[in-house]
Each structure stands twice: as C-alpha cells, then as structure tokens.
Protein backbone atom coordinates (compact mmCIF):
# COMPACT_ATOMS: atom_id res chain seq x y z
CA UNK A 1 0.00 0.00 0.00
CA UNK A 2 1.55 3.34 -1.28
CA UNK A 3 2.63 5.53 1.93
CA UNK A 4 0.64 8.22 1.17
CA UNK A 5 -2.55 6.29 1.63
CA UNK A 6 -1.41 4.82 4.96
CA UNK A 7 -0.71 8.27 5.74
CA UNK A 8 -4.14 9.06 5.07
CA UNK A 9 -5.67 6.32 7.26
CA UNK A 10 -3.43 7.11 9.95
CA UNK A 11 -4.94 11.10 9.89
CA UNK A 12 -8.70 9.20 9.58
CA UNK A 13 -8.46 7.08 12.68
CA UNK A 14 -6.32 9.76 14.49
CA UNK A 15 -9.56 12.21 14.08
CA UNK A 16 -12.27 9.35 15.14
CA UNK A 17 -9.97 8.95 18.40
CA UNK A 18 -9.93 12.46 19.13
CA UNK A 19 -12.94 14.64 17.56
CA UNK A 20 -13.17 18.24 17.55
CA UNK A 21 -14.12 20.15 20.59
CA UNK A 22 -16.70 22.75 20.32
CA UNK A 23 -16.36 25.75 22.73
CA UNK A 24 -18.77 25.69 25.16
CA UNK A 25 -18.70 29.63 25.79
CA UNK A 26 -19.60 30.74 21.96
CA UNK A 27 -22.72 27.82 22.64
CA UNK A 28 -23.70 30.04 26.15
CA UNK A 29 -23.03 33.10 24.58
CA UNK A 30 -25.41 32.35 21.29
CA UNK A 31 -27.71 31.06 23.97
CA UNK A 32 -27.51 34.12 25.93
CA UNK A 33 -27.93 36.82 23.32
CA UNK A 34 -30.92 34.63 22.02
CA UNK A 35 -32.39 34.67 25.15
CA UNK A 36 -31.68 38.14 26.11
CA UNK A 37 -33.12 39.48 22.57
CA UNK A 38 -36.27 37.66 23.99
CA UNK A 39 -36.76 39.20 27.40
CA UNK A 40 -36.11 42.71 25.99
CA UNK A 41 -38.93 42.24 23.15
CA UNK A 42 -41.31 40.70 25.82
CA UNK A 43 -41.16 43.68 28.11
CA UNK A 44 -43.20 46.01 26.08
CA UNK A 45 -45.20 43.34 24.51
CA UNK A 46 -46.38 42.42 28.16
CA UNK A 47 -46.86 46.13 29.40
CA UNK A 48 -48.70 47.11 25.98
CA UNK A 49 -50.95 44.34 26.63
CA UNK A 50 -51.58 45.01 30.40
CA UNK A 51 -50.29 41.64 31.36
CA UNK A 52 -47.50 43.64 33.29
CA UNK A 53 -47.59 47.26 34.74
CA UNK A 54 -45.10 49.55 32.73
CA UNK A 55 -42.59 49.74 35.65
CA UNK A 56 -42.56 45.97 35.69
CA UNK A 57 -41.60 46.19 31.92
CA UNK A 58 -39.30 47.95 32.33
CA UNK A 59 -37.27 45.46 34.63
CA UNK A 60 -37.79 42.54 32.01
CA UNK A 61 -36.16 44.82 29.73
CA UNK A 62 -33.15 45.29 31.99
CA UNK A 63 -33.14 42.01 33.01
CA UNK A 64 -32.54 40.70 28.82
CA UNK A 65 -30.42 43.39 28.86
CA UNK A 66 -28.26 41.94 31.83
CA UNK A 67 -28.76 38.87 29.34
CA UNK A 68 -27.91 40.18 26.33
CA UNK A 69 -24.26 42.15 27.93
CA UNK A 70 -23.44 38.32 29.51
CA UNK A 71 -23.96 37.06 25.58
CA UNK A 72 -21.22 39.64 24.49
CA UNK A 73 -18.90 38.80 27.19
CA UNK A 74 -19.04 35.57 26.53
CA UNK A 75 -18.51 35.77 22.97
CA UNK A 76 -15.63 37.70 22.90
CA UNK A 77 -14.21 34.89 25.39
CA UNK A 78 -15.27 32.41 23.36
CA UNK A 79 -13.08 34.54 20.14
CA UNK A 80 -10.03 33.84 22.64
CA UNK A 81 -10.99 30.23 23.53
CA UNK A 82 -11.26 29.54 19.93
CA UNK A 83 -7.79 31.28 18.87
CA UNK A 84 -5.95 29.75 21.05
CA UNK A 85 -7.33 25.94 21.46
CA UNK A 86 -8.83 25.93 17.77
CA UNK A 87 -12.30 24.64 18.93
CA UNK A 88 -15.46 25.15 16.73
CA UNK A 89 -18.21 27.73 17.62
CA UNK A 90 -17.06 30.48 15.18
CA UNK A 91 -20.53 30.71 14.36
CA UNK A 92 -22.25 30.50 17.36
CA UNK A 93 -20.11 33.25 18.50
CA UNK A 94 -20.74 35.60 15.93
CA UNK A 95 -24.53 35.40 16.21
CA UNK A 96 -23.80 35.55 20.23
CA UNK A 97 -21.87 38.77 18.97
CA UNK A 98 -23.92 40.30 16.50
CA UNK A 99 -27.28 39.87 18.33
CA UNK A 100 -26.15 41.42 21.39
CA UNK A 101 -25.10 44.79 19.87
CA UNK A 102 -27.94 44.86 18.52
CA UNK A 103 -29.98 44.52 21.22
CA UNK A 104 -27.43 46.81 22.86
CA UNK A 105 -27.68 49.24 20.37
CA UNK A 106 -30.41 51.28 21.55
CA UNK A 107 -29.98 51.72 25.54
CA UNK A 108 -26.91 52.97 24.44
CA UNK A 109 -28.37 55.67 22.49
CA UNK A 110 -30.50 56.59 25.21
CA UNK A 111 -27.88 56.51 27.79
CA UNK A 112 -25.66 59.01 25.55
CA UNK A 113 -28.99 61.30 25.05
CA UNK A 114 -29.38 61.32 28.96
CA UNK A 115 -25.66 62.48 29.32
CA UNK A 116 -26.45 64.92 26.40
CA UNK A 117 -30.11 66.59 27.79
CA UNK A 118 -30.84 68.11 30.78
CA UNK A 119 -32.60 65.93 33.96
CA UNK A 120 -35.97 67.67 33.21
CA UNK A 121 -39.07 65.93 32.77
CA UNK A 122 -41.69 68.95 32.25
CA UNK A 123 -41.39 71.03 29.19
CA UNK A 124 -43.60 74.15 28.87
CA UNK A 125 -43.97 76.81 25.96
CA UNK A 126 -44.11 79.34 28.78
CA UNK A 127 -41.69 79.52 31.04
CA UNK A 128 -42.93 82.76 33.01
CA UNK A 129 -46.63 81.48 33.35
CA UNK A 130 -46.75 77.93 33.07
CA UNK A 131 -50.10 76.17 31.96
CA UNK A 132 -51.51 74.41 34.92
CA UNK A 133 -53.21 70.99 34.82
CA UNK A 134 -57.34 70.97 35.50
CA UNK A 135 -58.43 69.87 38.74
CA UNK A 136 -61.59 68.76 38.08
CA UNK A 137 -63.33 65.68 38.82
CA UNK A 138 -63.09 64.62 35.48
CA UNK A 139 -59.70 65.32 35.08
CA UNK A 140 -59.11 63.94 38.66
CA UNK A 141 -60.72 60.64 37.90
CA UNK A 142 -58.86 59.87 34.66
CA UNK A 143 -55.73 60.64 36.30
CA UNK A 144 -56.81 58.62 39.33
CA UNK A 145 -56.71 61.36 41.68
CA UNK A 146 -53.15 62.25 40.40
CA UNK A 147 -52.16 65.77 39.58
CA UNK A 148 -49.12 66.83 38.38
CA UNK A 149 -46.76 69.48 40.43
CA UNK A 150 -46.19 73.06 39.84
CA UNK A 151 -43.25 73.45 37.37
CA UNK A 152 -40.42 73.95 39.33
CA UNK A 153 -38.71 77.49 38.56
CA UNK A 154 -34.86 75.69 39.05
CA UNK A 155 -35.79 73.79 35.86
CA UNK A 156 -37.15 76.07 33.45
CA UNK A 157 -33.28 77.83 33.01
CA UNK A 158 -32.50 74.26 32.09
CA UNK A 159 -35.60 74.13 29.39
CA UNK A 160 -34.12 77.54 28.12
CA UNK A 161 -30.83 76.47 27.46
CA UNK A 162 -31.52 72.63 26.32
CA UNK A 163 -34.50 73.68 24.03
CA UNK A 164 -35.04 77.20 22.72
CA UNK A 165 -36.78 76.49 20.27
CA UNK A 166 -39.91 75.74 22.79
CA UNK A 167 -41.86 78.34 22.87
CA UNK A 168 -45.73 79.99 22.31
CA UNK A 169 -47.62 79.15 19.11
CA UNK A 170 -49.53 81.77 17.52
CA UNK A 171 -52.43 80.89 15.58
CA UNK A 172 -53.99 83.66 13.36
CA UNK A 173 -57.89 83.13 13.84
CA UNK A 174 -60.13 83.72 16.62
CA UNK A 175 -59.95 81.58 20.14
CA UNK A 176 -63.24 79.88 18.75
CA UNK A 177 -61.54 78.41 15.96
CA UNK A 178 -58.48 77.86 17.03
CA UNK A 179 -59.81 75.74 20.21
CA UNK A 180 -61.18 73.27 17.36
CA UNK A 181 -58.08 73.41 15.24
CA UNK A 182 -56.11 72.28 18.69
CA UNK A 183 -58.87 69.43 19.28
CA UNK A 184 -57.94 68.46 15.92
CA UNK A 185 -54.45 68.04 16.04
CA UNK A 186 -54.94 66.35 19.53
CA UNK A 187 -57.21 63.96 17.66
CA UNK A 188 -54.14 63.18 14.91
CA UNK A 189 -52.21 62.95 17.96
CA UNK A 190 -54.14 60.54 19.39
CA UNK A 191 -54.19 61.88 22.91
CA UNK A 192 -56.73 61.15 25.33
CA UNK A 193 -58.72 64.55 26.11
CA UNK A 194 -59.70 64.24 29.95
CA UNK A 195 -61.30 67.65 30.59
CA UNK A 196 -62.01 70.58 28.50
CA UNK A 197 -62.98 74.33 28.77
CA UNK A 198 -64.24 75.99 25.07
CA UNK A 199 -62.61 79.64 25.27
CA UNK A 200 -65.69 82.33 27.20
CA UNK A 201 -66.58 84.73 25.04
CA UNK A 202 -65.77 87.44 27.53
CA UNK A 203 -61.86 86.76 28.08
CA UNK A 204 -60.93 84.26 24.97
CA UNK A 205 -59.21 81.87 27.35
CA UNK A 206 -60.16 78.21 27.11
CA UNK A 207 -58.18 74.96 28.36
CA UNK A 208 -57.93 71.29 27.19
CA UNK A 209 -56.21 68.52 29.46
CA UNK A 210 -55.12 65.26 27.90
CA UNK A 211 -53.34 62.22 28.28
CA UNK A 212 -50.91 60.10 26.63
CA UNK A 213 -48.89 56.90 26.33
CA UNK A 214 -45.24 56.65 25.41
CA UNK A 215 -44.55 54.30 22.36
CA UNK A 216 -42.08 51.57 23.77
CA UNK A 217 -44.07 50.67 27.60
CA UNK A 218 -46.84 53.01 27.55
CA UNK A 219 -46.31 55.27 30.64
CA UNK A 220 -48.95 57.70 30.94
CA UNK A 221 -47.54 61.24 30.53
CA UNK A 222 -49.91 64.31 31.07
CA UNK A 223 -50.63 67.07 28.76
CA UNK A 224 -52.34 70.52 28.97
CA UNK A 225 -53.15 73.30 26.65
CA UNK A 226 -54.09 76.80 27.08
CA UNK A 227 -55.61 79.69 25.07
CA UNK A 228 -55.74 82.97 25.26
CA UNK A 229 -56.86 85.72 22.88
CA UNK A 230 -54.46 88.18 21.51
CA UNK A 231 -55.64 91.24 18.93
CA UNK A 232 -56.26 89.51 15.82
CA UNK A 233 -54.42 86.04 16.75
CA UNK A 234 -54.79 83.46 19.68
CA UNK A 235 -51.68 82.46 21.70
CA UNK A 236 -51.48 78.60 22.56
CA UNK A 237 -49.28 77.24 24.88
CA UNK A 238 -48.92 73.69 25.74
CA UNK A 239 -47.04 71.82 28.87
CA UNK A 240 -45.82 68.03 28.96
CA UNK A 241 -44.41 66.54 31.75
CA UNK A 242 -43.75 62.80 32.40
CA UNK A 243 -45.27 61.22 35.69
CA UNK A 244 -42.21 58.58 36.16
CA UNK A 245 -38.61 59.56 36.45
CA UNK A 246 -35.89 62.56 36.71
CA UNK A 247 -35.11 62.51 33.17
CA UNK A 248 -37.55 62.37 30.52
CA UNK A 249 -34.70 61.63 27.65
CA UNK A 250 -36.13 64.17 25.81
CA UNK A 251 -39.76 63.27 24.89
CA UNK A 252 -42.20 65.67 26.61
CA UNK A 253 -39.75 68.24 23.91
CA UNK A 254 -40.08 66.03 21.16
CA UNK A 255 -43.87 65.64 21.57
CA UNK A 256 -44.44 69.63 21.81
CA UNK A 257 -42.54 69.55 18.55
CA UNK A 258 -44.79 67.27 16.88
CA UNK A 259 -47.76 69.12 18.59
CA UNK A 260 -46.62 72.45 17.03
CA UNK A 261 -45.96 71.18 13.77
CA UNK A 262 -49.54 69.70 13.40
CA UNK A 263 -50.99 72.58 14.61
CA UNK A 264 -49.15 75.29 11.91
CA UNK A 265 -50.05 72.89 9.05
CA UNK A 266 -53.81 73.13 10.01
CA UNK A 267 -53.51 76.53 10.26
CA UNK A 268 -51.95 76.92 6.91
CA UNK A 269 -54.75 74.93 5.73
C-alpha cells in the first residue's frame, strides 16, 4: 500500500480517536444573546398588553439586557478560547456577537442622550406662566386622583438652554376656531382629552387637558393646553411633563414639537 494512503488512514483514525471540541462559551453566549433578545422584546409586549404594569416592563427589559451584555462577554471569550485551542463555535459566537449589539444598540443611544439633555421631565412653551393641569373631577378621575406638580422654577433655566426652540404658538384666527383646530391636532395625535374648557366669550381663554402613552411601555404622561386671545391672533401654549422619572430623555420636547408642527399645518390649511 503506497505511503501516502497509509498516511491518510493514519490522519482518519487519528480524528475518530480524538474529535473536535466545540467551545462551550460561543454555545452560552449564542444562547444568551438569544435569550436576552427575547426578554427585551417581551417587556413592552407584556406592558402594551396590560399583562405587566409599565414599571414591571421595564425590569424585564433590563433584566434581557443583563442577558444580552453576559452574551457579548461571553462571545468575545469564546473569540479567545477559539484562537488559542482551535475549537469550533465560530458561528455560534458571531450570532452571540452580533445579536447582542444589537440589542445593545439602543440603551446605548439613550444613555448618551441622557448624558447629552438636561434631567428635566416637564417642558412648557411658557416659562414665566406655566399652563396648569385641570383639577376637576373629570380630570381627577382619569388621572386617578393624580395631579401633576407646579413646574419647578430651578428647571425652566435648564428648558431655556436645552430647548429654545420651545416656545408659544400663535395661531392667526379667533380663540373659537383655534380651540377646534387644537382638538384636531390632539385627535391626529391621538391623545386622550380628559377635561375641556371651550374659550368664554368674555376673556378668549379656554383649556384642554389630555393624556398620553409613550410608544415603547406606555407610561402615561400628562398634557395641557391653554388659550388665550391676543388682537387679531390666539396664543397657545402647551405643557408636557412625564409622571415617572428625573429625566424624561427628551420626549415631553419632542412631543411639543410634533404638537406644534400639526398645529401650523392646520392653520396653513
């Protein structure tokens, strides 16, 4: 038998005696990201849904997250193991690596935007007079009895500088018609209006409360709106604020921005 072919048996039975090893870290980290890409999508499924209240969502997401960072540990180990010992699991690791970025990806975004913004979490277009939130018992039983605080004055220097582009909106038409042009864009906004005050005819003011939900675990965030007459033109002003939380990331601004955008194209309408 030519050498080369006993050469070949030899490597044959040499590999049945001693098969590959696999890494067992890139097999917990794929197992691990998986799992962690899981948990994070179930926590606003389950707080959506009412199966879980949005604070309880909100630790399922940080507990796939916890998940998800063990995943990426692990698969950068496993990169080492595999260098150095030659085991198998190249792929395992990779989808260990690439899922938990991912799934990463956006706490990280929000953790540079809370380093970036301001701890606020009530935005108003006045500063000087904030709009303040209806007390009535229809307002009071939406809210559950719950009304939002007086904005505090050591914040609004914060609004100033973070976002000066907040400010009044000016609507040319009379507080009668500008009352249903703000219903309106409420109603694209899809905000729940709690309690409501059409503008008297003697002073032009009128008021509209509302609520909302944010997007990812539906925390209710409260919302009210003011009018007041001006010659030829009513001034609206609008104030978010966020029931949960220091830091608001940004959203109560965003949402006045969407609010004020919807409410100059009806008026150029």
């Amino acid at each position: 038998m030519p050498a080369k072919t006993n050469h070949c048996l030899w490597l044959h039975r040499t590999m049945r005696q001693y098969p590959e090893r696999r890494s067992a870290l890139a097999l917990w980290s794929r197992r691990l990201a998986l799992f962690g890409l899981a948990v994070v999508l179930a926590g606003p499924i389950l707080a959506r849904t009412g199966a879980l209240p949005p604070l309880q969502g909100l630790v399922v997401i940080g507990a796939g997250l916890v998940c998800s960072g063990l995943g990426f540990v692990l698969s950068v180990l496993a990169y080492v193991e595999i260098w150095r010992s030659g085991a198998t699991g190249l792929m395992a690791a990779n989808v260990a690596c690439l899922v938990s970025m991912l799934t990463l990806a956006w706490p990280a975004t929000q953790v540079v935007t809370a380093f970036r913004l301001p701890a606020i979490n009530d935005i108003s277009t006045d500063l000087a007079d904030p709009p303040t939130f209806a007390r009535s018992r229809n307002a009071l039983d939406a809210r559950r009895g719950y009304v939002p605080h007086e904005m505090p004055v050591t914040i609004r220097g914060s609004q100033r500088d973070a976002y000066p582009d907040i400010g009044p909106i000016l609507l040319e038409m009379m507080p009668e018609e500008a009352y249903e042009t703000v219903l309106e864009a409420i109603g694209e906004m899809k905000w729940r209006v709690i309690d409501q005050v059409p503008p008297s005819a003697r002073t032009g003011s009128g008021r509209i409360d509302a609520i909302t939900r944010t997007p990812v675990l539906g925390f209710t965030d409260d919302i009210t709106i003011r009018l007041r007459a001006l010659p030829n033109e009513t001034r609206v002003d609008i104030r978010s604020t966020s029931r949960l939380g220091k830091h608001d990331l940004g959203t109560n601004a965003a949402r006045i921005r969407r609010f004020t955008q919807a409410l100059r194209a009806l008026d150029r309408n």
